[in-house]
C-alpha atoms as a PDB file:
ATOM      1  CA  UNK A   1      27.109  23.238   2.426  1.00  0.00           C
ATOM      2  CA  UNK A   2      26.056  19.292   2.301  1.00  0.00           C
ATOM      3  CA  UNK A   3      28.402  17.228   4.310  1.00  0.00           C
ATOM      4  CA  UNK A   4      29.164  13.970   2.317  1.00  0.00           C
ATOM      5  CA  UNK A   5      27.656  10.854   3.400  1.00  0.00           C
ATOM      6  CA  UNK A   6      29.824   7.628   4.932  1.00  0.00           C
ATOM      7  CA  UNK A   7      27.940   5.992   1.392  1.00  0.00           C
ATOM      8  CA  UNK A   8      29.499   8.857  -0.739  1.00  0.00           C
ATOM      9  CA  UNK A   9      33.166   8.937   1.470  1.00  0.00           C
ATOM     10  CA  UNK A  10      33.517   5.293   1.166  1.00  0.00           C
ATOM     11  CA  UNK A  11      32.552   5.076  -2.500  1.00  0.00           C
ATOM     12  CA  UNK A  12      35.318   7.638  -3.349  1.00  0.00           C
ATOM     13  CA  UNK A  13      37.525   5.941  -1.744  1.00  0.00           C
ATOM     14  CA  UNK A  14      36.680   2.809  -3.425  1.00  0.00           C
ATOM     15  CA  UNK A  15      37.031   4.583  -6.480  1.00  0.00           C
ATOM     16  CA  UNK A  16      40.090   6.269  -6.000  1.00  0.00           C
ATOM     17  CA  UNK A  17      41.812   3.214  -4.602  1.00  0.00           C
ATOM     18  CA  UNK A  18      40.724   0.337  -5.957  1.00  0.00           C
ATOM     19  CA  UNK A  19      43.280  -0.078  -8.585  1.00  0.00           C
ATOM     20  CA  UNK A  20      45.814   0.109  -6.124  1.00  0.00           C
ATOM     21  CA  UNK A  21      44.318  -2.436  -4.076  1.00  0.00           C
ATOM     22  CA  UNK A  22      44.187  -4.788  -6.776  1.00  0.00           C
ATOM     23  CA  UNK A  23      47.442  -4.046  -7.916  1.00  0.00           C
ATOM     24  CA  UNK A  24      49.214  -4.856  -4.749  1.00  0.00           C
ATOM     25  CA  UNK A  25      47.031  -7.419  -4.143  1.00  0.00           C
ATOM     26  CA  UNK A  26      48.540  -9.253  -7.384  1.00  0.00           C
ATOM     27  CA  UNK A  27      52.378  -8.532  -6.342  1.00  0.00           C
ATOM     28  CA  UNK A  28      51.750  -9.911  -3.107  1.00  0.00           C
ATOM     29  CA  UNK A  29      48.561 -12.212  -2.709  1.00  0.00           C
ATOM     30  CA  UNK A  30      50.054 -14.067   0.089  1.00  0.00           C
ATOM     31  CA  UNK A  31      50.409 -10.893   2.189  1.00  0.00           C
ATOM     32  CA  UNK A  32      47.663 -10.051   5.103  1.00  0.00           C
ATOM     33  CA  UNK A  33      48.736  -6.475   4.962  1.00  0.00           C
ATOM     34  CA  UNK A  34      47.658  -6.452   1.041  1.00  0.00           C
ATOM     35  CA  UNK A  35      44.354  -5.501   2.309  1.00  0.00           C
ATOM     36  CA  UNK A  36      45.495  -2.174   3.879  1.00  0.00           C
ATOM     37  CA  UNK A  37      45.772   0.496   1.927  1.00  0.00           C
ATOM     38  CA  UNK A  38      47.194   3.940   2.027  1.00  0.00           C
ATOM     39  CA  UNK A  39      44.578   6.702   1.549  1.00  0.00           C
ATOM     40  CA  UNK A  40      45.165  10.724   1.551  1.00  0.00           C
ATOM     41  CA  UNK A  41      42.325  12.423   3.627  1.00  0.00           C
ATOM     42  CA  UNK A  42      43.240  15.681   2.552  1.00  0.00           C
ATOM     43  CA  UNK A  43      42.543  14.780  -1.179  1.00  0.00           C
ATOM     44  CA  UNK A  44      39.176  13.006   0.282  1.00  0.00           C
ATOM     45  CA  UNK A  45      38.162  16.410   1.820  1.00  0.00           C
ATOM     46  CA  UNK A  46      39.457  18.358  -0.862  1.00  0.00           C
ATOM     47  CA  UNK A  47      37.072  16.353  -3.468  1.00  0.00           C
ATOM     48  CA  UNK A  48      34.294  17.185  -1.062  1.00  0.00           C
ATOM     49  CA  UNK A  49      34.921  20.870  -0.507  1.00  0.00           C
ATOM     50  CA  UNK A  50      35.276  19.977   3.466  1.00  0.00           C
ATOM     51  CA  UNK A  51      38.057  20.516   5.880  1.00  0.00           C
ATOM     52  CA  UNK A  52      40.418  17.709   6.317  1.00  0.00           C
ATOM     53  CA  UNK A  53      38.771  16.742  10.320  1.00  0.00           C
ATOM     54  CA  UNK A  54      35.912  16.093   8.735  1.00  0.00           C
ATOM     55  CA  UNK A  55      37.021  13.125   6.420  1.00  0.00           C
ATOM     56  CA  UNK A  56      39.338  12.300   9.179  1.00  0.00           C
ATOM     57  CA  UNK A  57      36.788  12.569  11.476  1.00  0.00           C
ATOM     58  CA  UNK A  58      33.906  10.152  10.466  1.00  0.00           C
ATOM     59  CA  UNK A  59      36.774   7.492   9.680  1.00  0.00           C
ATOM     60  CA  UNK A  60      38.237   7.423  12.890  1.00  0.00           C
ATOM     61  CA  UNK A  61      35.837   8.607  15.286  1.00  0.00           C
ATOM     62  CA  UNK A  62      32.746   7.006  14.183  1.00  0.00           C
ATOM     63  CA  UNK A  63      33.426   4.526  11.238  1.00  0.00           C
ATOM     64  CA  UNK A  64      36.597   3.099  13.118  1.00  0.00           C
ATOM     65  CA  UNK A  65      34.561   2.244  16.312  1.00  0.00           C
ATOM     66  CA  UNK A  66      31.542   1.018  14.696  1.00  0.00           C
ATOM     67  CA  UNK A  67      33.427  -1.144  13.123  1.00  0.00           C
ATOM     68  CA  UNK A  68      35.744  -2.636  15.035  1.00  0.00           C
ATOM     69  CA  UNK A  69      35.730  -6.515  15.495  1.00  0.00           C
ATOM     70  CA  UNK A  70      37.464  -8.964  18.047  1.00  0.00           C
ATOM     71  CA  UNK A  71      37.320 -12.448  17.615  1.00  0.00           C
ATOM     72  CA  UNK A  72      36.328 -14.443  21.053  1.00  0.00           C
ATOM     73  CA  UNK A  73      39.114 -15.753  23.333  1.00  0.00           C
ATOM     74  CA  UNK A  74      41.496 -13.177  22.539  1.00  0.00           C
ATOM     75  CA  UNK A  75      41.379 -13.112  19.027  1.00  0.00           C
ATOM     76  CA  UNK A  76      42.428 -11.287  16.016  1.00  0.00           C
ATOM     77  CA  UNK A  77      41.331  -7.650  15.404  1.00  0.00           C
ATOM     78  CA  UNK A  78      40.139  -6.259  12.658  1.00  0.00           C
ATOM     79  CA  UNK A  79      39.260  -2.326  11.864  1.00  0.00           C
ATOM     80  CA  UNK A  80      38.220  -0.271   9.392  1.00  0.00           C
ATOM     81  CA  UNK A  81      41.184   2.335   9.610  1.00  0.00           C
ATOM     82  CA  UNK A  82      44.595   3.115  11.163  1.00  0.00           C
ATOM     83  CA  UNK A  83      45.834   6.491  12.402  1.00  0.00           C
ATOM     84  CA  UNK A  84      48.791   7.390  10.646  1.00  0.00           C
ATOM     85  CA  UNK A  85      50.828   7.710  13.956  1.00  0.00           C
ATOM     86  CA  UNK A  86      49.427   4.220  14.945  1.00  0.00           C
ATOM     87  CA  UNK A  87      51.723   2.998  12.175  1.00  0.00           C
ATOM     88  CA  UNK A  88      54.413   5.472  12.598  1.00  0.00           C
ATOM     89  CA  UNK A  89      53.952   6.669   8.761  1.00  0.00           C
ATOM     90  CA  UNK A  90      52.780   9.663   7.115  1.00  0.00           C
ATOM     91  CA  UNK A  91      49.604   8.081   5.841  1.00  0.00           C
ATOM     92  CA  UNK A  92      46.400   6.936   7.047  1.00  0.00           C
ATOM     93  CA  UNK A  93      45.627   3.485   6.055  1.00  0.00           C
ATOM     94  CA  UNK A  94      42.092   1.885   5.565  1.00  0.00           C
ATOM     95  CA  UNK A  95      41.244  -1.428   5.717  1.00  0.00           C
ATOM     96  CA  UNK A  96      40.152  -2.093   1.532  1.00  0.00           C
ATOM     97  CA  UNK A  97      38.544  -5.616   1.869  1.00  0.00           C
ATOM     98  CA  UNK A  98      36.740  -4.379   4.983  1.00  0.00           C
ATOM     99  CA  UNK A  99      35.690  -1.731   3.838  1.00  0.00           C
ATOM    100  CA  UNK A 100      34.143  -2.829   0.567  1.00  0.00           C
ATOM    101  CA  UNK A 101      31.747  -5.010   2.496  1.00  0.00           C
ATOM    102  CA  UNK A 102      30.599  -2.221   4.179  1.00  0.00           C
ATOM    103  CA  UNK A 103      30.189  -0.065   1.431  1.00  0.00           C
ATOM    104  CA  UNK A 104      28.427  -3.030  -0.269  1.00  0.00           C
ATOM    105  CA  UNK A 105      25.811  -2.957   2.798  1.00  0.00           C
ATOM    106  CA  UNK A 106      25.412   0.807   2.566  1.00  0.00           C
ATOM    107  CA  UNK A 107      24.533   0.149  -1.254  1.00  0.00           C
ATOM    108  CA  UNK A 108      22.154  -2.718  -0.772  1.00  0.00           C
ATOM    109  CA  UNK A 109      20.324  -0.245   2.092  1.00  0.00           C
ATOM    110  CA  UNK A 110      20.229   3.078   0.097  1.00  0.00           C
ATOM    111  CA  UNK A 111      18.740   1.094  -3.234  1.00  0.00           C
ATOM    112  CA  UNK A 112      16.066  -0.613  -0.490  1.00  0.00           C
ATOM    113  CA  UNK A 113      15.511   2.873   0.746  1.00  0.00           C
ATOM    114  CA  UNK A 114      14.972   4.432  -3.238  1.00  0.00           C
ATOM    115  CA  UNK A 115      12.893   1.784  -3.519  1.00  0.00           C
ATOM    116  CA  UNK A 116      10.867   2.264  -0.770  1.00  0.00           C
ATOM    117  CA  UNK A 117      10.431   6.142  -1.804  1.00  0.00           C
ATOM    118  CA  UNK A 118       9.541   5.231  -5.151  1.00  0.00           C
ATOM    119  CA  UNK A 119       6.981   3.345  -4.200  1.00  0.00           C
ATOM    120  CA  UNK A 120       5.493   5.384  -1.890  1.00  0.00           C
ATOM    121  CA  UNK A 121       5.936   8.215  -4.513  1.00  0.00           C
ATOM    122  CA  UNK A 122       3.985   6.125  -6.909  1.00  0.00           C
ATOM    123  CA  UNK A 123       1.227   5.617  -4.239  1.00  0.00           C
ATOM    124  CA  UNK A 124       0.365   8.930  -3.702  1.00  0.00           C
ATOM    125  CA  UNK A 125      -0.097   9.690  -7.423  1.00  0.00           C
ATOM    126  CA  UNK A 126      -2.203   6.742  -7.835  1.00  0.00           C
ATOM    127  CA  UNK A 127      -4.506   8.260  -4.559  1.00  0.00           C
ATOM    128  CA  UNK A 128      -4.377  11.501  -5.838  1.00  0.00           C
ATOM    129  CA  UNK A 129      -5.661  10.554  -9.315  1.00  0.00           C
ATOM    130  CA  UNK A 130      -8.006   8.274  -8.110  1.00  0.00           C
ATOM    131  CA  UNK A 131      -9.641  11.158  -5.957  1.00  0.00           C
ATOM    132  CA  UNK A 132      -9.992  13.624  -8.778  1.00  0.00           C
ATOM    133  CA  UNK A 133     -11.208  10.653 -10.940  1.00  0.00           C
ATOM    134  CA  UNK A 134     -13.691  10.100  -8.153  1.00  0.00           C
ATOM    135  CA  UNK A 135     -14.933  13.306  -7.908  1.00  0.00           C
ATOM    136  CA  UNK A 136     -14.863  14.014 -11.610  1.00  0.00           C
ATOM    137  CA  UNK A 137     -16.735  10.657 -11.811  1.00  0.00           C
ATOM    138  CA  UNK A 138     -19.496  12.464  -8.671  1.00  0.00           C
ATOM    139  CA  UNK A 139     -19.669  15.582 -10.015  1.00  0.00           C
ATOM    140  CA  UNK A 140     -20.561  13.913 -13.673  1.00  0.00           C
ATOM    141  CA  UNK A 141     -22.925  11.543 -11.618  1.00  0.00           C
ATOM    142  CA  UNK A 142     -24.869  14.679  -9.943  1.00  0.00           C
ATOM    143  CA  UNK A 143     -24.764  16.515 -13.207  1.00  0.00           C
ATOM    144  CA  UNK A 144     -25.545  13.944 -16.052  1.00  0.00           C
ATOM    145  CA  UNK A 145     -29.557  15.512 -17.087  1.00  0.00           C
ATOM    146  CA  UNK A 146     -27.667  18.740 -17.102  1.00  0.00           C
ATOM    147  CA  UNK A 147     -24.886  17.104 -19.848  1.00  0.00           C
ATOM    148  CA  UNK A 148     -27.429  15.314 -21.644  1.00  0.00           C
ATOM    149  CA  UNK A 149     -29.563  18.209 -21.901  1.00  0.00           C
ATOM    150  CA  UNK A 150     -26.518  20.514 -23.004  1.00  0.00           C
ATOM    151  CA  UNK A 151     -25.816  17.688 -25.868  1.00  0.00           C
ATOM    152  CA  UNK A 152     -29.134  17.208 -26.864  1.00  0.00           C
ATOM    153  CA  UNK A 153     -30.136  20.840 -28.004  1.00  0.00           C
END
């Protein structure tokens, strides 16, 4: 079984949620907590035929970490996603603006990366057409009195 990519988890979620971000968003625009948003791992995992740790899993275990920021001199902190028991709730909350410029990264590197393989792909036809055309183009070269010979009876 494929295990989903943090491209493919975060785009679902983007997906799934976005409407609800931009709908609280517009009831409360003033609000700094507009920008979390709820999210149901289970239904994550469920959509990706995984068990629940494993959605859970790359979001706090290795997204969370990797993006964690701390402004100098004791600054604010910003993550990518809270623990439900961190906010004494029944729901796991991610971090919607945050998380959207991620995702946007992980975009802009897979298309660089499709790119890179379609080229490449491309390449290798063009060498392996030009080396068949170049020994067609030999074998034509060694042969020619034989063709014209063959064409001229």
């Amino acid at each position: 079984m494929k295990l989903p990519t943090d491209l493919e988890i975060l785009e679902y979620i983007y997906k799934k949620y976005n409407d609800y971000f931009i709908q609280t968003s517009e009831e409360q625009p003033s609000k700094v907590n507009h920008v979390w948003v709820p999210i149901d791992t289970l239904e994550i995992a469920k959509h990706f035929k995984v068990h629940n740790d494993i959605i859970f899993g790359r979001l706090y275990y290795y997204l969370k970490p990797k993006y964690y920021f701390e402004e100098p001199n004791n600054g604010p902190k910003t993550t990518l996603f809270l623990h439900s028991s961190e906010l004494h709730s029944d729901k796991h909350q991610i971090n919607f603006s945050l998380m959207t410029s991620i995702l946007a990264g992980m975009q802009e590197e897979d298309s660089k990366n499709k790119k890179a393989l379609r080229n490449a792909t491309i390449s290798i036809v063009i060498s392996i057409a030009s080396t068949i055309l170049a020994f067609f183009a030999i074998y034509l070269n060694n042969n020619f009195e034989k063709i014209v010979d063959l064409f001229s009876k």
